[in-house]
PDB file of N, CA and C in Angstrom:
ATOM      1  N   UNK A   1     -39.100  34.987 -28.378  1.00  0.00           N
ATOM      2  CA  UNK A   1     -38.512  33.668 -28.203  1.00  0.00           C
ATOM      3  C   UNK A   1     -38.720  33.160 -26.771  1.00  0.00           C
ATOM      4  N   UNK A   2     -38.489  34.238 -25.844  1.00  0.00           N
ATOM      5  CA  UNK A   2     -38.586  33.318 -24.548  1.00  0.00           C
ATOM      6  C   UNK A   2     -39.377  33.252 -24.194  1.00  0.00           C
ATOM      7  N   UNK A   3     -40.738  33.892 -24.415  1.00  0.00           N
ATOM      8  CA  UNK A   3     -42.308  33.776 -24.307  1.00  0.00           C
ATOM      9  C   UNK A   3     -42.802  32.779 -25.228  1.00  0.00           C
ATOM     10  N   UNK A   4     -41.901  32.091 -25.956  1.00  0.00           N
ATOM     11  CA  UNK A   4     -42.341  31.041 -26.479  1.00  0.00           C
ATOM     12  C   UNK A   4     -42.162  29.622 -25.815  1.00  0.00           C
ATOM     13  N   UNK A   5     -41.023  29.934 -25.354  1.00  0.00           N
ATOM     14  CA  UNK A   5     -40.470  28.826 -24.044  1.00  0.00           C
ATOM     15  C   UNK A   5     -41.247  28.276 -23.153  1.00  0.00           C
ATOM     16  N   UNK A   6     -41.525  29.755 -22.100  1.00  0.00           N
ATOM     17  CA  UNK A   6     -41.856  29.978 -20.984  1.00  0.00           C
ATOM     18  C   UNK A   6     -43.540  29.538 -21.035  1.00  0.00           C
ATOM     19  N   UNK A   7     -44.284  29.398 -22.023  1.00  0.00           N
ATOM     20  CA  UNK A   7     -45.585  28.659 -22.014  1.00  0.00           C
ATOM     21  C   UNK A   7     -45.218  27.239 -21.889  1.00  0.00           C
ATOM     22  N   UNK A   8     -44.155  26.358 -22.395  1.00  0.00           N
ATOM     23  CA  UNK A   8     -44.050  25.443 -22.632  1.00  0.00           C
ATOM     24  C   UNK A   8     -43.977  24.618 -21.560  1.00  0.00           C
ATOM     25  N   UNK A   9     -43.533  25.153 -20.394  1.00  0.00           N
ATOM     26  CA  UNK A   9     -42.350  24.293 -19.697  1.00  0.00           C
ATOM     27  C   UNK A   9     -43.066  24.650 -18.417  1.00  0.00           C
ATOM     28  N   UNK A  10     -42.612  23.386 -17.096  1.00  0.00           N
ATOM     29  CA  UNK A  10     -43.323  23.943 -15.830  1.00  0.00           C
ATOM     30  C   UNK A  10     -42.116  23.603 -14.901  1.00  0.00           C
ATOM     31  N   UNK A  11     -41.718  24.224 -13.502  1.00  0.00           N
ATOM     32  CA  UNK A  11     -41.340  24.214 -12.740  1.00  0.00           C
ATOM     33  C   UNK A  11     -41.335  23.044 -12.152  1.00  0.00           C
ATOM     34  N   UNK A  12     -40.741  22.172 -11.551  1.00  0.00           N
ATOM     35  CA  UNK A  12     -40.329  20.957 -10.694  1.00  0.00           C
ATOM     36  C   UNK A  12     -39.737  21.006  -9.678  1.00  0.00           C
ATOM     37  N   UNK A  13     -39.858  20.185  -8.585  1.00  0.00           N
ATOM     38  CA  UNK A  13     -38.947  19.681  -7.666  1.00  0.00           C
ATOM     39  C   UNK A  13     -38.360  18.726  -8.110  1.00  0.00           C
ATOM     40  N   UNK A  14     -36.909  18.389  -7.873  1.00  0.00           N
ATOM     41  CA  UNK A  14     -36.016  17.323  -8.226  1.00  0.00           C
ATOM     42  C   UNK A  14     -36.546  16.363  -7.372  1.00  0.00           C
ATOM     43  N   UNK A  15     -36.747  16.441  -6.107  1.00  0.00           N
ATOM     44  CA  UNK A  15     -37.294  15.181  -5.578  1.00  0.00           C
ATOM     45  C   UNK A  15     -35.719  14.127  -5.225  1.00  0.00           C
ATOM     46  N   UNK A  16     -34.855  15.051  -5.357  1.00  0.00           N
ATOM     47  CA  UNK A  16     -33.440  14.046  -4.497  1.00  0.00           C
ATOM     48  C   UNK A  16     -33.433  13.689  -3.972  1.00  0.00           C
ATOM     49  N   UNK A  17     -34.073  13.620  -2.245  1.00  0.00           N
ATOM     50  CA  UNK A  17     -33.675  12.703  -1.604  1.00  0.00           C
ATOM     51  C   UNK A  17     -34.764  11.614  -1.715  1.00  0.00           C
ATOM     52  N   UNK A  18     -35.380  11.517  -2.502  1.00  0.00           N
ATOM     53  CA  UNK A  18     -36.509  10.297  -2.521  1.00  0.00           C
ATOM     54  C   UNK A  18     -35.569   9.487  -3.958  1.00  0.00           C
ATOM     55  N   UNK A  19     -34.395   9.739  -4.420  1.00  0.00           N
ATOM     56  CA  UNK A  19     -34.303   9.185  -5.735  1.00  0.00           C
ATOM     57  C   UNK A  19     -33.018   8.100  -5.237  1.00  0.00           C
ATOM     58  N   UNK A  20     -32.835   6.825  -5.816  1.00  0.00           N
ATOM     59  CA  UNK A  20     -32.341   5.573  -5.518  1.00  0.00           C
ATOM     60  C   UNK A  20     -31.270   5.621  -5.534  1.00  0.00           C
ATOM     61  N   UNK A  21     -30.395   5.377  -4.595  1.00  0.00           N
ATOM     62  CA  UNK A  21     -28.805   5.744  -5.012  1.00  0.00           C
ATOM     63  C   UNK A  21     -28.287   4.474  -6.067  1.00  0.00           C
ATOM     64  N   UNK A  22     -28.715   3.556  -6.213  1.00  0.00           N
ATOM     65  CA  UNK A  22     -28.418   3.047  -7.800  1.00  0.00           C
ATOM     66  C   UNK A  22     -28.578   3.140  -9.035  1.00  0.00           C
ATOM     67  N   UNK A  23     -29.596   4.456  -9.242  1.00  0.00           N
ATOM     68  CA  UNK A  23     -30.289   5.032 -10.165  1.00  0.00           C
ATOM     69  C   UNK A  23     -29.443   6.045 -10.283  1.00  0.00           C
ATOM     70  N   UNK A  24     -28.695   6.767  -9.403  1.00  0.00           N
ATOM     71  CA  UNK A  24     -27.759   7.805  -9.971  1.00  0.00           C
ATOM     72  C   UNK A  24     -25.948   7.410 -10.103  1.00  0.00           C
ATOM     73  N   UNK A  25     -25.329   6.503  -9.353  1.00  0.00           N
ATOM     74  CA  UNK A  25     -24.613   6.015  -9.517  1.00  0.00           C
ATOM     75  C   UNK A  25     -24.111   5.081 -10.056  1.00  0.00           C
ATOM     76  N   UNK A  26     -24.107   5.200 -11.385  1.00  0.00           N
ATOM     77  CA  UNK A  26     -24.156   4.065 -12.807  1.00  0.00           C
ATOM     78  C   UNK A  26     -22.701   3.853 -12.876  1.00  0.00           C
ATOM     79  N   UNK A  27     -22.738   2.514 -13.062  1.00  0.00           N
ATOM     80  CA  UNK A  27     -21.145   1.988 -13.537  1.00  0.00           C
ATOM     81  C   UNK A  27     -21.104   1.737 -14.893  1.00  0.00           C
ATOM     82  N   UNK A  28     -20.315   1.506 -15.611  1.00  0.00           N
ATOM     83  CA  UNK A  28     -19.971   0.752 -16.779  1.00  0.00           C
ATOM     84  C   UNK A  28     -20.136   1.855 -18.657  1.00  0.00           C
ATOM     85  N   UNK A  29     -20.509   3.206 -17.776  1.00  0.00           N
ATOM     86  CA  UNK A  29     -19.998   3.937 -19.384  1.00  0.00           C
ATOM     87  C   UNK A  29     -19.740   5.369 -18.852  1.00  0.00           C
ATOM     88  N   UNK A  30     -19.272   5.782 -19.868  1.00  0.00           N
ATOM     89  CA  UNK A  30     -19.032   7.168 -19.296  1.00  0.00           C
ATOM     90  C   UNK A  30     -20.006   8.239 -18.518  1.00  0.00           C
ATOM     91  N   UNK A  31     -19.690   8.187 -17.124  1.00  0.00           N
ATOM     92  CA  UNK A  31     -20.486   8.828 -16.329  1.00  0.00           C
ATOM     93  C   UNK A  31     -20.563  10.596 -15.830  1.00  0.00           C
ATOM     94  N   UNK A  32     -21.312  10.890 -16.237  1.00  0.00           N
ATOM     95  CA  UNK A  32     -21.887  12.382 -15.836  1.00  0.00           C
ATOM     96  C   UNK A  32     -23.121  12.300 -14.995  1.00  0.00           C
ATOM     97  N   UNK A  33     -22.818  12.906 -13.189  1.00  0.00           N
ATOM     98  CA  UNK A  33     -23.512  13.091 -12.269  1.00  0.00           C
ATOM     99  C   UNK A  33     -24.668  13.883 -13.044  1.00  0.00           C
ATOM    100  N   UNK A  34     -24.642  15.016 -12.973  1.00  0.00           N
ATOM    101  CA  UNK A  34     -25.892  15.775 -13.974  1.00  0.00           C
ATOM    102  C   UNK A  34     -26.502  15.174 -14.736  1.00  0.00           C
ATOM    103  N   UNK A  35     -25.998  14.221 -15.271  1.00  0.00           N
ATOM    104  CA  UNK A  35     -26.897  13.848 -16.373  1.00  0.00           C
ATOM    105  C   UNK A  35     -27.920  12.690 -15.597  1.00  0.00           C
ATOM    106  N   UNK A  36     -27.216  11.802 -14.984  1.00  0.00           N
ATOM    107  CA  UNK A  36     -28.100  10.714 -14.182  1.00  0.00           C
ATOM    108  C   UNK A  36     -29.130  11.424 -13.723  1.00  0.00           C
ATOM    109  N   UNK A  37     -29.477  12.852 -12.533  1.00  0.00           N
ATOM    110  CA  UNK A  37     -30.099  13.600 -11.915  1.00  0.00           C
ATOM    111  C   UNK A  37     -31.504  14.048 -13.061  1.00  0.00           C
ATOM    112  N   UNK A  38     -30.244  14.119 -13.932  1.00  0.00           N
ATOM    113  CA  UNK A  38     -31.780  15.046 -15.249  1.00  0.00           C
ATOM    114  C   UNK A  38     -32.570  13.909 -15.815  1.00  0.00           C
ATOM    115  N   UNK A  39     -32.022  12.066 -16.256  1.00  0.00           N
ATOM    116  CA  UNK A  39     -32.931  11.272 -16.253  1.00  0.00           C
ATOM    117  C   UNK A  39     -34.116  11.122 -15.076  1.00  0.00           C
ATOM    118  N   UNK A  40     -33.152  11.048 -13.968  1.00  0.00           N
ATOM    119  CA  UNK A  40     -34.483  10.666 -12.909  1.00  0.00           C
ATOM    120  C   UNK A  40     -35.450  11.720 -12.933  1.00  0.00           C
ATOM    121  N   UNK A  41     -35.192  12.708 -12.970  1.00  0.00           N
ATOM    122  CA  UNK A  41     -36.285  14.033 -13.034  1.00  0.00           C
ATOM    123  C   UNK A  41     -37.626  13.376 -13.915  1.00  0.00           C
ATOM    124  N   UNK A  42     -36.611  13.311 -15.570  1.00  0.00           N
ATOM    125  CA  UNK A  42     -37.315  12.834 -16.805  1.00  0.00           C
ATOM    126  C   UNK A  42     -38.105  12.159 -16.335  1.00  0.00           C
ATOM    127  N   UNK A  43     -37.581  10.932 -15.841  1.00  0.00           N
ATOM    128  CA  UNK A  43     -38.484   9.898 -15.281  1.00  0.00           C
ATOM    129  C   UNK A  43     -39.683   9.641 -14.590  1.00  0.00           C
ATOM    130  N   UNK A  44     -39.366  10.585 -13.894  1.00  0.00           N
ATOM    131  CA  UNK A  44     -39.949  10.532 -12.442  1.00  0.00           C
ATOM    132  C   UNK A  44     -41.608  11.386 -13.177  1.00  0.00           C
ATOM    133  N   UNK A  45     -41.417  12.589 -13.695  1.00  0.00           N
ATOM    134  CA  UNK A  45     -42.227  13.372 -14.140  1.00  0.00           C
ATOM    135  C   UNK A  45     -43.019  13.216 -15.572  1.00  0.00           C
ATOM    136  N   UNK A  46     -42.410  12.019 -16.067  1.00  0.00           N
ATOM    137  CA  UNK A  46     -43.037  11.907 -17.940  1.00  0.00           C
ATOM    138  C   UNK A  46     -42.471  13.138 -18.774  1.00  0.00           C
ATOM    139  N   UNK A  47     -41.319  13.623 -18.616  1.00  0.00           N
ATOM    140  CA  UNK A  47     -40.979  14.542 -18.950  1.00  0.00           C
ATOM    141  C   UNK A  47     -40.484  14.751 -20.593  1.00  0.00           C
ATOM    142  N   UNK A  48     -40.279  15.235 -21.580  1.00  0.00           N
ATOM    143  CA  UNK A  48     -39.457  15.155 -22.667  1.00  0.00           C
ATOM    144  C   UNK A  48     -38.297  15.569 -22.528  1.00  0.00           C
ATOM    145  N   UNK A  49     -37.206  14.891 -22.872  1.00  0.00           N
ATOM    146  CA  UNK A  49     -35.670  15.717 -22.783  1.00  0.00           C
ATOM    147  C   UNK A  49     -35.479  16.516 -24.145  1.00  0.00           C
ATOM    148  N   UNK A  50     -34.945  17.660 -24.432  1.00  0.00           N
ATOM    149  CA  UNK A  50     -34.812  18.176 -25.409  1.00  0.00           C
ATOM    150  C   UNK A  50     -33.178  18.127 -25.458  1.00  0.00           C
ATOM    151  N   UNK A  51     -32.570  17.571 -25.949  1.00  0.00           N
ATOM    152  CA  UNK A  51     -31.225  17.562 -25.696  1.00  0.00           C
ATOM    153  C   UNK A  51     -30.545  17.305 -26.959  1.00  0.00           C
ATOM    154  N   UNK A  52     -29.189  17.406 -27.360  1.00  0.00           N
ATOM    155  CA  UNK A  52     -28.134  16.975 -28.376  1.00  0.00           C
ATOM    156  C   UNK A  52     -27.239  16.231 -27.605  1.00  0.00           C
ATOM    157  N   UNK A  53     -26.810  16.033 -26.406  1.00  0.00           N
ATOM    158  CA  UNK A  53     -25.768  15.270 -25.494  1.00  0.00           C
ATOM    159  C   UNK A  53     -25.487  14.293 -26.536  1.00  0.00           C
ATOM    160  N   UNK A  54     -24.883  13.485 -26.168  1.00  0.00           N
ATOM    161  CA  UNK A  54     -25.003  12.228 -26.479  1.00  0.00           C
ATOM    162  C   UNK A  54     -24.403  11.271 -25.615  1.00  0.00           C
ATOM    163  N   UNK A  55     -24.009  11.416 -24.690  1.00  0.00           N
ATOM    164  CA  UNK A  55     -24.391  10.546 -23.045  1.00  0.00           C
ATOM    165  C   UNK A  55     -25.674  10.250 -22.868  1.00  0.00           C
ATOM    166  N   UNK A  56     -26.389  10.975 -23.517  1.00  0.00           N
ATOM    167  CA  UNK A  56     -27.935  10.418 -22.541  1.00  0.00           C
ATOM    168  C   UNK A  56     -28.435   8.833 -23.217  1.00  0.00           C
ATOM    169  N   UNK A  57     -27.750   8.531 -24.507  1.00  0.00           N
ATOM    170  CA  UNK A  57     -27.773   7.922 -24.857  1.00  0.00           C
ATOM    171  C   UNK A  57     -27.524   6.735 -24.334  1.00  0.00           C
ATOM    172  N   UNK A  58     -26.771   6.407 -23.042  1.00  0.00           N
ATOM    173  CA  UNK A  58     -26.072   5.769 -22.438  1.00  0.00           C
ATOM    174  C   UNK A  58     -26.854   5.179 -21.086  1.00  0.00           C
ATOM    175  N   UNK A  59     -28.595   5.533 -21.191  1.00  0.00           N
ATOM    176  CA  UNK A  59     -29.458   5.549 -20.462  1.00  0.00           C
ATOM    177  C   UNK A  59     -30.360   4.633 -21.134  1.00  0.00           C
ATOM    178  N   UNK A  60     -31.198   3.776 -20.424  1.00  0.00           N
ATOM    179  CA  UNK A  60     -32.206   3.056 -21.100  1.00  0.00           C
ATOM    180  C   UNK A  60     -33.076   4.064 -21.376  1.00  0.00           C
ATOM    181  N   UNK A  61     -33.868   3.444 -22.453  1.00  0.00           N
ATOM    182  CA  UNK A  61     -35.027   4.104 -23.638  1.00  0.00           C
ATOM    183  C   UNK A  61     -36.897   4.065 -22.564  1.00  0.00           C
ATOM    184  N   UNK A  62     -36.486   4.778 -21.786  1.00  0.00           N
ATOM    185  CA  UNK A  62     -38.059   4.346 -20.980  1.00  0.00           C
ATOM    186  C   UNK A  62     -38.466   5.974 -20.604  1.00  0.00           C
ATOM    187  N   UNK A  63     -37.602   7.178 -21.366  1.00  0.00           N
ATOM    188  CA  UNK A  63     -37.983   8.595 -21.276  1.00  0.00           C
ATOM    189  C   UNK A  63     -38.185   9.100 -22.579  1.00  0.00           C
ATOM    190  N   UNK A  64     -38.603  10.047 -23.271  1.00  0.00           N
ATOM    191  CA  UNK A  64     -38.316  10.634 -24.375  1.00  0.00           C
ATOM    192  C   UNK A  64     -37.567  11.481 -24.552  1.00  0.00           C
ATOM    193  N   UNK A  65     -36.616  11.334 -25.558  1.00  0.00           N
ATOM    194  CA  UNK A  65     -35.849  12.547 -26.211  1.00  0.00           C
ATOM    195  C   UNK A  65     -35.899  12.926 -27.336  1.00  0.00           C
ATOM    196  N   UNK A  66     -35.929  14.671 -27.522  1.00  0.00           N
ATOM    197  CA  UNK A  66     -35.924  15.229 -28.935  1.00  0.00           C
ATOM    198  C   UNK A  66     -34.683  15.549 -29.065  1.00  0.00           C
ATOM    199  N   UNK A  67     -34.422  14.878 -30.150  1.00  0.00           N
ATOM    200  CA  UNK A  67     -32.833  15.243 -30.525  1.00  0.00           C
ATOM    201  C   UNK A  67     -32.570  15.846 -31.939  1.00  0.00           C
ATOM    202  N   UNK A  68     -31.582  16.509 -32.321  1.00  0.00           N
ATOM    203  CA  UNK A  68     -31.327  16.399 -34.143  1.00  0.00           C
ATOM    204  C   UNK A  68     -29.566  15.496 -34.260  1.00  0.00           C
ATOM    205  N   UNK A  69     -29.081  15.258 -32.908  1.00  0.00           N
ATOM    206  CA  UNK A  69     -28.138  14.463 -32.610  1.00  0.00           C
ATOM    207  C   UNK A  69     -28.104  12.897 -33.780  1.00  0.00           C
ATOM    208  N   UNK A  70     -27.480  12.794 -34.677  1.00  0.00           N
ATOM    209  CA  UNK A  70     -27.672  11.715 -35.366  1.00  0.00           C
ATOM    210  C   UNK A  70     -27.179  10.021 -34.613  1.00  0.00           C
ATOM    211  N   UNK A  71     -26.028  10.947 -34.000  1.00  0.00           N
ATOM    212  CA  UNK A  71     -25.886   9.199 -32.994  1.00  0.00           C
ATOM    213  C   UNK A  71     -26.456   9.177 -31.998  1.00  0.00           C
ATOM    214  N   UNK A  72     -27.033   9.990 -31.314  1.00  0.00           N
ATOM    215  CA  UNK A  72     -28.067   9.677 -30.386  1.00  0.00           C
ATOM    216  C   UNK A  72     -29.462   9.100 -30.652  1.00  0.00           C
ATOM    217  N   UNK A  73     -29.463   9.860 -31.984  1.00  0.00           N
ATOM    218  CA  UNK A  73     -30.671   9.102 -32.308  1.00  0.00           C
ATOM    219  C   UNK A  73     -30.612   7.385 -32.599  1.00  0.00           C
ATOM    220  N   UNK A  74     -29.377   7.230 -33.494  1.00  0.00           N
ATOM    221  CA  UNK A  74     -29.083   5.665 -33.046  1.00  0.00           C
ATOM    222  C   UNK A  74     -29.021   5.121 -32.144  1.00  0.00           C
ATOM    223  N   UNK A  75     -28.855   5.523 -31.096  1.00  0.00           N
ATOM    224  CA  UNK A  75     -28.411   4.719 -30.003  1.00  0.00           C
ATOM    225  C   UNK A  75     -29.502   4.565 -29.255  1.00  0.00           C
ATOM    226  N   UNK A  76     -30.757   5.365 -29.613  1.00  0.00           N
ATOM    227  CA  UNK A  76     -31.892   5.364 -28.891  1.00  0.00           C
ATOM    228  C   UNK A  76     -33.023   4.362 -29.511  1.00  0.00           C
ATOM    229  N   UNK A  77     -32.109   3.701 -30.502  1.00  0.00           N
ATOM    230  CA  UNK A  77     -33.676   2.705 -32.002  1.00  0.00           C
ATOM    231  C   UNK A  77     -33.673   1.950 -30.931  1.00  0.00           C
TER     232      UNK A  77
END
């Protein structure tokens, strides 16, 4: 299993202090610091999110996510 992972996936720099402090400090829905940090990553890199959250939902649609999350997946049409 984790040699199945570990081909998949590559190492990053977050790249924090180059990232916009209005891009991580979102007003107006329920906010999780971590989660803002893991879009900009997404972002920044073309990354896929593999996630079930359903906060991320709460992010504009300009990253990809694999979800089996059914309201996330709504919230992402």
């Amino acid at each position: 299993m984790a040699e199945d992972i570990v081909t998949n996936f590559e190492f990053v720099d977050d790249k924090f202090s180059e990232m916009e402090y209005s891009d991580i400090f979102i007003k107006g829905f329920s906010y999780d610091f971590n989660d803002a940090l893991i879009v900009q990553i997404a972002r920044k890199y073309g990354a896929i999110l593999i996630t079930d959250d359903v906060d991320f939902g709460n992010y504009k649609i300009d990253f990809p996510i694999v979800t089996s999350n059914n309201i996330l997946l709504c919230m992402r049409r």
